[in-house]
Protein backbone atom coordinates (compact mmCIF):
# COMPACT_ATOMS: atom_id res chain seq x y z
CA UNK A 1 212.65 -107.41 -74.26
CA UNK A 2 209.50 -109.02 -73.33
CA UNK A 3 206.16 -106.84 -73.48
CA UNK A 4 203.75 -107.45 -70.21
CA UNK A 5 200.16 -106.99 -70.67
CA UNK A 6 199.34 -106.55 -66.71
CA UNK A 7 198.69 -102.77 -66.53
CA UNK A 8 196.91 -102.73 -70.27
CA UNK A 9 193.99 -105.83 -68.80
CA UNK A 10 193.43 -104.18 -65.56
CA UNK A 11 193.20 -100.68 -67.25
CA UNK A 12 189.88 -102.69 -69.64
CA UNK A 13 188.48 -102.92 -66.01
CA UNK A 14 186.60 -99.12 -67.33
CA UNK A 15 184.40 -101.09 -70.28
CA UNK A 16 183.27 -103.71 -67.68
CA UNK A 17 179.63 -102.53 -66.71
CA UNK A 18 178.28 -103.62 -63.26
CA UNK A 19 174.36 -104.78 -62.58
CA UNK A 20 173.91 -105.77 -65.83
CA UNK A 21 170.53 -107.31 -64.85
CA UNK A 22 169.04 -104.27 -63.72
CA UNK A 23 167.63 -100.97 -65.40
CA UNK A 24 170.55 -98.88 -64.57
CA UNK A 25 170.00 -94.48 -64.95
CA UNK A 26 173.72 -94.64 -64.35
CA UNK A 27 176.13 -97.32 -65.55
CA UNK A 28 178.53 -98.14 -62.85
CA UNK A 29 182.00 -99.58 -64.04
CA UNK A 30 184.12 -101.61 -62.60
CA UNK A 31 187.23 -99.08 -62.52
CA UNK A 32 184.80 -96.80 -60.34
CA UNK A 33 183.79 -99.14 -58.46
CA UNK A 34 187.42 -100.42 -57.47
CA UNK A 35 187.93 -97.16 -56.74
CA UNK A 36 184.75 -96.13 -54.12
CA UNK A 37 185.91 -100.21 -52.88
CA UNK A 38 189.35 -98.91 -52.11
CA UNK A 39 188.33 -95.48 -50.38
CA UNK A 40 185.78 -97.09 -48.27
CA UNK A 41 187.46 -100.00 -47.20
CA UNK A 42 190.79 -97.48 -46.16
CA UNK A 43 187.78 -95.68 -44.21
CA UNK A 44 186.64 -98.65 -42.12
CA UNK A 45 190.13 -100.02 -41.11
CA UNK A 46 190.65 -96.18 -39.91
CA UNK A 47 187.65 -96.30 -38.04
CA UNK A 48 188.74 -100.02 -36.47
CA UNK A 49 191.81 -98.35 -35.78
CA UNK A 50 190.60 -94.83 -34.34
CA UNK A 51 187.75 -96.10 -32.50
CA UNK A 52 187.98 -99.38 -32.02
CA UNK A 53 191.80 -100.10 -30.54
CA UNK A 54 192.43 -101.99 -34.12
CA UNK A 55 196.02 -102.09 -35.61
CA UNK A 56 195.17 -102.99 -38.65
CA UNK A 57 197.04 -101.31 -41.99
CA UNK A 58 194.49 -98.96 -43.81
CA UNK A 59 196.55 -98.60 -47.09
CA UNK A 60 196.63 -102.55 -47.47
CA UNK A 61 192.92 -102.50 -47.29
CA UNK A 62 192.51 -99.66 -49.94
CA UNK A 63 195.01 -101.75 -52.37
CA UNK A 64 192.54 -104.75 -51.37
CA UNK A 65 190.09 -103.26 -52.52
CA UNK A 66 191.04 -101.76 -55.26
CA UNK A 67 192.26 -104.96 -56.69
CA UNK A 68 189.44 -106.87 -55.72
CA UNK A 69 187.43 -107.63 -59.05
CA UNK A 70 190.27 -107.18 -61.40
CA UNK A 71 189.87 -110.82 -62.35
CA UNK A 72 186.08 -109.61 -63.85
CA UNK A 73 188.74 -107.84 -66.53
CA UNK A 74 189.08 -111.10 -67.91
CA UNK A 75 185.33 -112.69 -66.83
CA UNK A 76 183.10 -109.77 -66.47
CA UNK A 77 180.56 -109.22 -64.30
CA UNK A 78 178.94 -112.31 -63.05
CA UNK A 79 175.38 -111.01 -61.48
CA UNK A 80 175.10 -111.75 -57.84
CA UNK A 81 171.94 -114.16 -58.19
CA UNK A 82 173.51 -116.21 -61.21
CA UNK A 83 176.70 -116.59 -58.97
CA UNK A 84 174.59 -117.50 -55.82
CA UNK A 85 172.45 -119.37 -57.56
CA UNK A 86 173.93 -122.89 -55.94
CA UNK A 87 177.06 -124.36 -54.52
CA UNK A 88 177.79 -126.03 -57.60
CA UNK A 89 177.79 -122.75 -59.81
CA UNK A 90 179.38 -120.55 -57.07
CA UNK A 91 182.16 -123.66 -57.21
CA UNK A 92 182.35 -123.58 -61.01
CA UNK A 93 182.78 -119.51 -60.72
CA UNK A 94 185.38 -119.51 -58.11
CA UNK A 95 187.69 -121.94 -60.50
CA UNK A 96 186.67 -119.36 -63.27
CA UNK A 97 187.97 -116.94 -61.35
CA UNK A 98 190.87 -118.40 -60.08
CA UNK A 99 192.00 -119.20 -63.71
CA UNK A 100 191.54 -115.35 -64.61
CA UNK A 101 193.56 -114.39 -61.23
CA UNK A 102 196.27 -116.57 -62.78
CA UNK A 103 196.30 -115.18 -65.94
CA UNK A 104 196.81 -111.85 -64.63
CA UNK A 105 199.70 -112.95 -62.46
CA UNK A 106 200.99 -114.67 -65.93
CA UNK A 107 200.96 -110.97 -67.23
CA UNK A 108 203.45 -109.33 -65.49
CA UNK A 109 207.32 -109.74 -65.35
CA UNK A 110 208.46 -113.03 -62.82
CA UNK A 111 210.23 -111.12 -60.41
CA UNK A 112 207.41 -109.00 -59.36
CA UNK A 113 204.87 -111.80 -59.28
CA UNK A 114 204.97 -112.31 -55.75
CA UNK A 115 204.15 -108.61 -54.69
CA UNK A 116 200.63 -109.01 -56.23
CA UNK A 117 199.84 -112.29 -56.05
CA UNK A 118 198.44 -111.62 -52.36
CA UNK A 119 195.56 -109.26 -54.29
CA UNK A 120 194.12 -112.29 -56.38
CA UNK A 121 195.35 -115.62 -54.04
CA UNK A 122 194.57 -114.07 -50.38
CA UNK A 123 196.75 -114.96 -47.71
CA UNK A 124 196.38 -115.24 -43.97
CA UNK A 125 197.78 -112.02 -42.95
CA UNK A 126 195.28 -110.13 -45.16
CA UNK A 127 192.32 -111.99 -43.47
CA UNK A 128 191.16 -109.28 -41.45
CA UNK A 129 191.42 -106.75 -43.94
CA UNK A 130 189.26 -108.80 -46.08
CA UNK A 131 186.75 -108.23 -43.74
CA UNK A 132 186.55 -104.74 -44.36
CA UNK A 133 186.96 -104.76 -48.12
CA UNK A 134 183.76 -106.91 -48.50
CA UNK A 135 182.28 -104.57 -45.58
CA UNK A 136 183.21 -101.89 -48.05
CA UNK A 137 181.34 -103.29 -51.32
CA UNK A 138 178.42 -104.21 -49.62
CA UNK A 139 178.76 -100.76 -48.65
CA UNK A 140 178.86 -99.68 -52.43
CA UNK A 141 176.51 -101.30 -53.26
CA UNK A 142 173.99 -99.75 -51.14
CA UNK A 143 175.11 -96.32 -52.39
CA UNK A 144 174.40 -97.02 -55.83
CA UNK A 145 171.16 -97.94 -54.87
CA UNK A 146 170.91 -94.75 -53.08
CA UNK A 147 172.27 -92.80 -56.28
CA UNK A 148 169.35 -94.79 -58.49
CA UNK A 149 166.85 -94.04 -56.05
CA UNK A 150 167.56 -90.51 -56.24
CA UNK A 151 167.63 -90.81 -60.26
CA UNK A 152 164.07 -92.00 -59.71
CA UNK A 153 164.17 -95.42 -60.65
CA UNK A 154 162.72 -97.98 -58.34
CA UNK A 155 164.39 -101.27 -59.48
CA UNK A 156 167.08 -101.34 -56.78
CA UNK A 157 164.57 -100.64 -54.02
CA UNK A 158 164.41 -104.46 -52.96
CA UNK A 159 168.45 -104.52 -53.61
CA UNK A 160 168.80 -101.90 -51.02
CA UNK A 161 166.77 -103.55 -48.58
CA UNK A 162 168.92 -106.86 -48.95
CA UNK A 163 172.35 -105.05 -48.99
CA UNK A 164 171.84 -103.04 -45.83
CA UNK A 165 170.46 -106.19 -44.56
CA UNK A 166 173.70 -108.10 -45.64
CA UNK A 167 175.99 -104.86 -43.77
CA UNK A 168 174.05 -105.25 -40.23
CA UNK A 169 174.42 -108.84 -40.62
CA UNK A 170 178.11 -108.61 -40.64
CA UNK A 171 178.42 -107.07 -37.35
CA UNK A 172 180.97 -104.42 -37.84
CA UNK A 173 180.47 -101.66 -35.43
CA UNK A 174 182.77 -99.52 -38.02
CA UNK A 175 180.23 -100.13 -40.87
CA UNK A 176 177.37 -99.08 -38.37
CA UNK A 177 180.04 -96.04 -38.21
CA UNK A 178 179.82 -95.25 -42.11
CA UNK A 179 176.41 -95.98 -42.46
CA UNK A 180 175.88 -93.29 -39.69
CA UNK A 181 178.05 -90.56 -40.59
CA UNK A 182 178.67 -90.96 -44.05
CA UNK A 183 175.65 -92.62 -46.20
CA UNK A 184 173.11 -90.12 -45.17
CA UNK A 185 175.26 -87.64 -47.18
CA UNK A 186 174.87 -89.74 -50.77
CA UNK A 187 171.26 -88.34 -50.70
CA UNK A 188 172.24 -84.63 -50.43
CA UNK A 189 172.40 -82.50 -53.50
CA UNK A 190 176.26 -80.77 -54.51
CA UNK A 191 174.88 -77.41 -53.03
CA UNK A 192 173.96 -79.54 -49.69
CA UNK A 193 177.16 -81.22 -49.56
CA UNK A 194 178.84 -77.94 -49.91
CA UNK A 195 176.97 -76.46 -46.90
């Protein structure tokens, strides 16, 4: 019987360290940040629904997001200005990632191929859910600038000010919704959360 390595390469997605270029006083990996991607994202289509008249489905957004950087598994963590740097690099990363999207695909058994090919080749249904999934890791972003802020270090002070930036910019009235109800809590202490 043939041996699959699907589940084994996404499960590395734990030793794969986000903002490598910055001081970090907590290492964020990519497993973690999947997750927060996924629970967020399932947030914000809820919103669109409850709020907003959407009819949009929240669980496909949280498996969105949590598959969203699996192909970094296989690449790692390219640094947002390296990526950005020009079209011609963000072109050359985008066939590097397609290439580790198809690898993973190559990983598991034929016949299931199709279910999770959607996750790493998106598809026109999933547009609008996409929406919310990069909503979502802007949105993570931001809080782990709020968590190193809090930890006292000042070198994602100007990355804060560009992410939020980047949110409002996107125009997503549920997003305004989070930031509202939900961020301010990332500053409180356990004992204030618990209040």
């Amino acid at each position: 019987m043939k041996k699959y390595h699907f589940f084994a390469m996404i499960s590395r997605m734990k030793f794969i360290n986000r903002w490598s270029l910055m001081r970090n006083s907590h290492s964020e990996n990519l497993g973690e940040h999947s997750m927060e991607v996924a629970a967020i994202a399932h947030a914000l289509v809820v919103l669109h629904n409850r709020r907003f008249d959407g009819s949009l489905d929240a669980e496909r957004a949280a498996i969105l997001g949590l598959f969203h950087d699996m192909p970094e598994s296989l690449t790692g963590d390219m640094p947002t200005p390296v990526k950005y740097h020009s079209e011609k690099l963000r072109k050359a990363y985008q066939s590097v990632e397609d290439n580790a999207c198809q690898t993973l695909l190559n990983m598991l058994p034929e016949d299931i191929r199709g279910d999770y090919e959607p996750f790493f080749f998106p598809v026109e249904e999933d547009r609008g859910l996409w929406t919310y999934v990069k909503a979502a890791d802007k949105i993570c972003a931001l809080i782990k600038c709020i968590d190193e802020k809090r930890a006292g270090n000042a070198e994602f002070d100007s990355a804060a000010v560009s992410v939020r930036k980047a949110i409002t910019e996107m125009m997503l009235p549920e997003a305004e919704c989070f930031l509202k109800e939900f961020l301010p809590s990332y500053s409180l202490t356990l004992d204030e959360i618990k209040e």
